[in-house]
N, C-alpha and C. Protein backbone atom coordinates (compact mmCIF):
# COMPACT_ATOMS: atom_id res chain seq x y z
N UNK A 1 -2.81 3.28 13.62
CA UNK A 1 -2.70 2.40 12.48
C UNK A 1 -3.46 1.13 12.81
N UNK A 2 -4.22 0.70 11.78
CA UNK A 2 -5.14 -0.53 11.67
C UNK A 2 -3.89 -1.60 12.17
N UNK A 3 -4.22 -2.86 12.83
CA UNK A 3 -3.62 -3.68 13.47
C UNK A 3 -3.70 -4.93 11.81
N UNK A 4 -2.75 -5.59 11.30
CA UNK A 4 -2.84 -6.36 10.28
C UNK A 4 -3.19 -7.58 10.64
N UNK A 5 -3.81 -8.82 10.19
CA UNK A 5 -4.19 -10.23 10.72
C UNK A 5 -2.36 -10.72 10.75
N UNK A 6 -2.66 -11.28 11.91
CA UNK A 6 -1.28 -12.09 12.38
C UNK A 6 -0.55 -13.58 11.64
N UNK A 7 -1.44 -13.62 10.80
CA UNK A 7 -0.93 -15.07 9.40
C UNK A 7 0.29 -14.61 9.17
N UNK A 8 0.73 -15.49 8.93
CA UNK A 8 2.44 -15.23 8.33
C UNK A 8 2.39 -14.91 6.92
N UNK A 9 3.26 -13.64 6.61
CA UNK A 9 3.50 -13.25 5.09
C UNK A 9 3.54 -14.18 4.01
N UNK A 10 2.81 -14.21 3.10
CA UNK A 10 3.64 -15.08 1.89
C UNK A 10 4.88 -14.02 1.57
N UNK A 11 5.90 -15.01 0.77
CA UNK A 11 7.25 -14.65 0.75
C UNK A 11 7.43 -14.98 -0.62
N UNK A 12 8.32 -13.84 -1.27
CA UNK A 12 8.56 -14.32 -3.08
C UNK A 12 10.01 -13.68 -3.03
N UNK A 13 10.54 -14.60 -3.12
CA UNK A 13 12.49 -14.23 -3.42
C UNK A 13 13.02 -14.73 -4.98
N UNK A 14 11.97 -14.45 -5.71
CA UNK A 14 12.68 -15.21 -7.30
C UNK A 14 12.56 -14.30 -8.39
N UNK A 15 12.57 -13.12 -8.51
CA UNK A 15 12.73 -12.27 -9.59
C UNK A 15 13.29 -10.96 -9.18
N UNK A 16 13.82 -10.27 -10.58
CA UNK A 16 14.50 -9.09 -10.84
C UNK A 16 13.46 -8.22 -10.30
N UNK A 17 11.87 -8.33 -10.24
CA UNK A 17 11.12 -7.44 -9.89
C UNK A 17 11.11 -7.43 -8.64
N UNK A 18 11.16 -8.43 -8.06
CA UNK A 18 11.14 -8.34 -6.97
C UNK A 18 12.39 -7.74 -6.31
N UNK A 19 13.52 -7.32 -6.73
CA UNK A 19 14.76 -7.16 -6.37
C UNK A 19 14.49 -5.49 -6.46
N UNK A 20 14.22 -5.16 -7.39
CA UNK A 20 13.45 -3.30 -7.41
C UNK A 20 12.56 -3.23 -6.56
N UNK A 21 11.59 -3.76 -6.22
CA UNK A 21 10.65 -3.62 -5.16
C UNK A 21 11.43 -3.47 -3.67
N UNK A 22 12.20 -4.32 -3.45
CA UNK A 22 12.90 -4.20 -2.37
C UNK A 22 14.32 -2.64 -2.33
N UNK A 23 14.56 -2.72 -3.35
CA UNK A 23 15.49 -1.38 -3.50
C UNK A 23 15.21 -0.61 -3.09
N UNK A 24 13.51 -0.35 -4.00
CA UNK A 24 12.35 0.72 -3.70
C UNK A 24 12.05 1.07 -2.23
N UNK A 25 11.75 -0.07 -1.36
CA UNK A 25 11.44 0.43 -0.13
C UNK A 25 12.80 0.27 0.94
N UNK A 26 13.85 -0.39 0.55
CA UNK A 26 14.90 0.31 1.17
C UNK A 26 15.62 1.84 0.96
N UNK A 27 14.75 2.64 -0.22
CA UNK A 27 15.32 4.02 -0.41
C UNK A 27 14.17 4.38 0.17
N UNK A 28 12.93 4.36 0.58
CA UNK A 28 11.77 5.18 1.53
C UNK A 28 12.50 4.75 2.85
N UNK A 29 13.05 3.71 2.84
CA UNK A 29 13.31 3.68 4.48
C UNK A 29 14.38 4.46 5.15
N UNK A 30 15.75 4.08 3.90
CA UNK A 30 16.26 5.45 4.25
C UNK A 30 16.16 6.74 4.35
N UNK A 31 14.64 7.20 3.79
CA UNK A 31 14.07 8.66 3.65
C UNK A 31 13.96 8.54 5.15
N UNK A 32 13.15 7.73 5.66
CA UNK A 32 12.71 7.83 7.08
C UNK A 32 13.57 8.23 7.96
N UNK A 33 14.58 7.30 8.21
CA UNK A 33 16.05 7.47 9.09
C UNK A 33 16.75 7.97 8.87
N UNK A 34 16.53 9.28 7.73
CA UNK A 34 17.45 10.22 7.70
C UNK A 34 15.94 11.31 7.71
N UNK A 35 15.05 11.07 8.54
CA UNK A 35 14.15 12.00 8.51
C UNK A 35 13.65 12.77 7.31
N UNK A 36 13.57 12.36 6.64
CA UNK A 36 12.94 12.43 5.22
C UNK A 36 11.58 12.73 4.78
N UNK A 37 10.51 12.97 5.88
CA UNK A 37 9.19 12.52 5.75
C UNK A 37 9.04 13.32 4.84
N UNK A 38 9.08 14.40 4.31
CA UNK A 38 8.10 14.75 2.66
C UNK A 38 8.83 14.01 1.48
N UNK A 39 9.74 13.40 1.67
CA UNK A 39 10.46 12.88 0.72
C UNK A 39 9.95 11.16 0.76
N UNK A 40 9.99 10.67 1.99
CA UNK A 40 8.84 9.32 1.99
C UNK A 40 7.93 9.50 1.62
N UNK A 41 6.65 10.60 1.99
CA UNK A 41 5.57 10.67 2.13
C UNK A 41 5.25 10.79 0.59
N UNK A 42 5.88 11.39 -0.61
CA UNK A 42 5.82 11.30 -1.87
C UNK A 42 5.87 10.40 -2.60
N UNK A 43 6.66 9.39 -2.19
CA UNK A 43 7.37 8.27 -2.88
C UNK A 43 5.73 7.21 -2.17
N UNK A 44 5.78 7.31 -1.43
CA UNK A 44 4.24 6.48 -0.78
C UNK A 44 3.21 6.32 -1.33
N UNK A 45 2.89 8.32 -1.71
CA UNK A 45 1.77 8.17 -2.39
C UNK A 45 1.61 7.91 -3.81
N UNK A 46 3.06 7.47 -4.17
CA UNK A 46 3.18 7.65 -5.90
C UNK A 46 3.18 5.61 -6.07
N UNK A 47 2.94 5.28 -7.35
CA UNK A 47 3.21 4.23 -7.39
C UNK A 47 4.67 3.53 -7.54
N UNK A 48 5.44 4.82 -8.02
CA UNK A 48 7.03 3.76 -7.90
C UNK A 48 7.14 2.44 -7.52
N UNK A 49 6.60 2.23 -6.69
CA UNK A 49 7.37 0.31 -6.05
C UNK A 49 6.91 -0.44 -7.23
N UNK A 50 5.98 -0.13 -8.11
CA UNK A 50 5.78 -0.92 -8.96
C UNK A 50 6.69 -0.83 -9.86
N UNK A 51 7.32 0.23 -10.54
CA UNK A 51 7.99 0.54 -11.50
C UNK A 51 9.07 -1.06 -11.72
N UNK A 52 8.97 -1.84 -12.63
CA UNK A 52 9.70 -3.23 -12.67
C UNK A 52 8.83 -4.46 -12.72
N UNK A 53 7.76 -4.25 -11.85
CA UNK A 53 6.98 -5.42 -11.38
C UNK A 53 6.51 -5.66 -12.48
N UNK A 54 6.99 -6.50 -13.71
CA UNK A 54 6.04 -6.78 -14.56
C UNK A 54 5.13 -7.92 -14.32
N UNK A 55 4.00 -7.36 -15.06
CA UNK A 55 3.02 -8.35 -14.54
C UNK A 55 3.20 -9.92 -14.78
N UNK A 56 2.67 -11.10 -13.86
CA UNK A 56 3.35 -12.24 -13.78
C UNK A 56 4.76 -12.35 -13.46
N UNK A 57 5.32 -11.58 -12.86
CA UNK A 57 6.51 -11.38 -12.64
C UNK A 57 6.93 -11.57 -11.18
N UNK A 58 5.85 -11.63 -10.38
CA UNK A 58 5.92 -11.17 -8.99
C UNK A 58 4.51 -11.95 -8.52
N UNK A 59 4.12 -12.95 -7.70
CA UNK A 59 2.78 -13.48 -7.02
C UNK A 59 1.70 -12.30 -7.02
N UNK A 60 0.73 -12.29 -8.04
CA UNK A 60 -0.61 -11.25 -7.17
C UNK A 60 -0.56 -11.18 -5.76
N UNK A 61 -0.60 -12.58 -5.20
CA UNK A 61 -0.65 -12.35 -3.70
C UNK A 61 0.52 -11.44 -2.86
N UNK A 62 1.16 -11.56 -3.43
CA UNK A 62 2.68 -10.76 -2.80
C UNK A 62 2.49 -9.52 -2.78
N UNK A 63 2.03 -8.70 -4.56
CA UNK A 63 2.21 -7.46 -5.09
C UNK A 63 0.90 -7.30 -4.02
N UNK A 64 -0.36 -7.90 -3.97
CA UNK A 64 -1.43 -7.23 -2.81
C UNK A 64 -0.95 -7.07 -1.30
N UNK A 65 -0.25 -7.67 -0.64
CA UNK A 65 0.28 -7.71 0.31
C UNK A 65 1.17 -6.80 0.41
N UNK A 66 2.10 -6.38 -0.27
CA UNK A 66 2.96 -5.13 -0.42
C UNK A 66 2.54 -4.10 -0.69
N UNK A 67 1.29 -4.22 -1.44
CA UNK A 67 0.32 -2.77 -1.66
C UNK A 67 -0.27 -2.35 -0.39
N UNK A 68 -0.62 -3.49 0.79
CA UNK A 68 -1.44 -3.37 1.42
C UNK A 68 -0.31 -2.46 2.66
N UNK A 69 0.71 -2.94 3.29
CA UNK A 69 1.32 -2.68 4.16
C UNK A 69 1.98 -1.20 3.49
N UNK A 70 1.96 -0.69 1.84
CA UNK A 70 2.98 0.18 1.85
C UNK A 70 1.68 1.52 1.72
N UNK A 71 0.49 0.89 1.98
CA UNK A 71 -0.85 2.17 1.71
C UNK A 71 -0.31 2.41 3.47
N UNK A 72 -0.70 1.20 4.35
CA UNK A 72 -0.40 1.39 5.62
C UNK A 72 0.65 2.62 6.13
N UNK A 73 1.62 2.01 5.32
CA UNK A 73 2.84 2.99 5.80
C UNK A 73 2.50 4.74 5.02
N UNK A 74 1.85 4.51 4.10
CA UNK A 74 0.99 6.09 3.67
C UNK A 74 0.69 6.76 4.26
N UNK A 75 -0.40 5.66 5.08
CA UNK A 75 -1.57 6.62 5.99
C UNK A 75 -0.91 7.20 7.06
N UNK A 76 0.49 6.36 7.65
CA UNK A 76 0.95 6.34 8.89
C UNK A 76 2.14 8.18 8.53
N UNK A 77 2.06 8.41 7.63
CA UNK A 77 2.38 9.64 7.23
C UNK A 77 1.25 10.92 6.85
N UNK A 78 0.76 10.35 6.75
CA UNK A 78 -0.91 11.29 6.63
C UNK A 78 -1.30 11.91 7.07
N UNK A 79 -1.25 11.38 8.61
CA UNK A 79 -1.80 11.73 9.74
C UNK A 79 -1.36 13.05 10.29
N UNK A 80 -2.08 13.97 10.74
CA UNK A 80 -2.02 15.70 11.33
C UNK A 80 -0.45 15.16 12.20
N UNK A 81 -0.10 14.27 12.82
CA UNK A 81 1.18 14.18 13.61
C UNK A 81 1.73 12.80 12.87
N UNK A 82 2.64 13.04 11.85
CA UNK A 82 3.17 11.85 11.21
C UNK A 82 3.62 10.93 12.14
N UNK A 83 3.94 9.42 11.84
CA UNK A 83 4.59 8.90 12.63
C UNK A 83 5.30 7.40 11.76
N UNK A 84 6.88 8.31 11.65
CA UNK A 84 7.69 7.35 11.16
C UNK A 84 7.65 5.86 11.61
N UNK A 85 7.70 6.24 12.65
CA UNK A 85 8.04 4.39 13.24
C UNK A 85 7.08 3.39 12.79
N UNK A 86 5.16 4.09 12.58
CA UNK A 86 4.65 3.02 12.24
C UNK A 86 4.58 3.42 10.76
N UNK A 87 5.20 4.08 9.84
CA UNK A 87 5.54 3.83 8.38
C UNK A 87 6.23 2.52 8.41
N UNK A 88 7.51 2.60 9.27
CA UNK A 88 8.68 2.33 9.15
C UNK A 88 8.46 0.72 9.23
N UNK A 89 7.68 0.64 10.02
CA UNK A 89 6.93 -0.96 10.78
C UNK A 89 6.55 -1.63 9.07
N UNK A 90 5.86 -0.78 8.46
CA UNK A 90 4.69 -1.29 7.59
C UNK A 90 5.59 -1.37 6.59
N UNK A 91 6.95 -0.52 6.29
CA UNK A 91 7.74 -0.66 5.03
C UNK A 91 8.55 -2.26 5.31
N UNK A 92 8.71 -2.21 6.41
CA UNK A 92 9.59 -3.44 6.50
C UNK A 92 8.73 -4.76 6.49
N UNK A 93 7.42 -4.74 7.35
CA UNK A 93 6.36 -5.96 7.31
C UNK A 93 6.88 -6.22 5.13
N UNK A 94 6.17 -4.88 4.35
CA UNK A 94 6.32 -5.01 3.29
C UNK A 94 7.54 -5.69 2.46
N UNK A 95 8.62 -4.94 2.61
CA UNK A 95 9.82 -5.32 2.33
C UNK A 95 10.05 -7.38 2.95
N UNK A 96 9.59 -7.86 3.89
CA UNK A 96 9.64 -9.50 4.16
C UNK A 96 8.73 -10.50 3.66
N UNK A 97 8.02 -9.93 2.52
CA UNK A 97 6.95 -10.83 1.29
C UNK A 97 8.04 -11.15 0.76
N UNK A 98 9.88 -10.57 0.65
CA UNK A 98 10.34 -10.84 -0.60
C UNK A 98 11.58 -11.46 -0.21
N UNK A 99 11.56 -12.07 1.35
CA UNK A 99 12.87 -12.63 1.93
C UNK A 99 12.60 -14.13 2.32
N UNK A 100 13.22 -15.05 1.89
CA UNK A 100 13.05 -16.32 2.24
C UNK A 100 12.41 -16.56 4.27
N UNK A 101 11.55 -16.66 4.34
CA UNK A 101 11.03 -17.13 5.95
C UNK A 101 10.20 -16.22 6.06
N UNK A 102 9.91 -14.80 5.18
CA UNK A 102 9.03 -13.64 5.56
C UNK A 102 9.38 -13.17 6.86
């Protein structure tokens, strides 16, 4: 997995969309830790996390940043030998755009 620039997350904790977004990747994460991978690996490649995000609803910068780490966590399932842990890395980097301190 590509290594991400080390800047600190922007962080958005002020909407209902953002509250589904986070739901969203706390139910892939539990796919993971209950070993779930075709059941993550679907939900990854589908757009769901958006489902809520209405537009202006959520920072562009945020929704790109969460797109970016949750393609990450895609690829990190992709691969001929999956590997949860660095999904798992990239769902949570994702999931802290939307927690006060990132």
């Amino acid at each position: 997995m590509n290594p991400e620039p080390t800047d600190p997350p922007p962080t958005f904790s002020g909407s209902d969309a953002g509250t589904r977004i986070v739901e969203w990747l706390d139910a892939v994460l539990l796919d993971l830790r209950e070993e779930r991978i075709s059941a993550a690996r679907e939900a990854l490649e589908g757009a769901g996390w958006r489902d809520g995000a209405a537009p202006g609803s959520v920072p562009p910068e945020i929704l790109e940043a969460t797109r970016r780490r949750i393609d990450l966590a895609a690829a990190a399932l992709r691969e001929p030998d999956p590997s949860p842990g660095d999904a798992e890395q990239a769902l949570l980097m994702a999931r802290s755009h939307f927690l006060p301190g990132g």
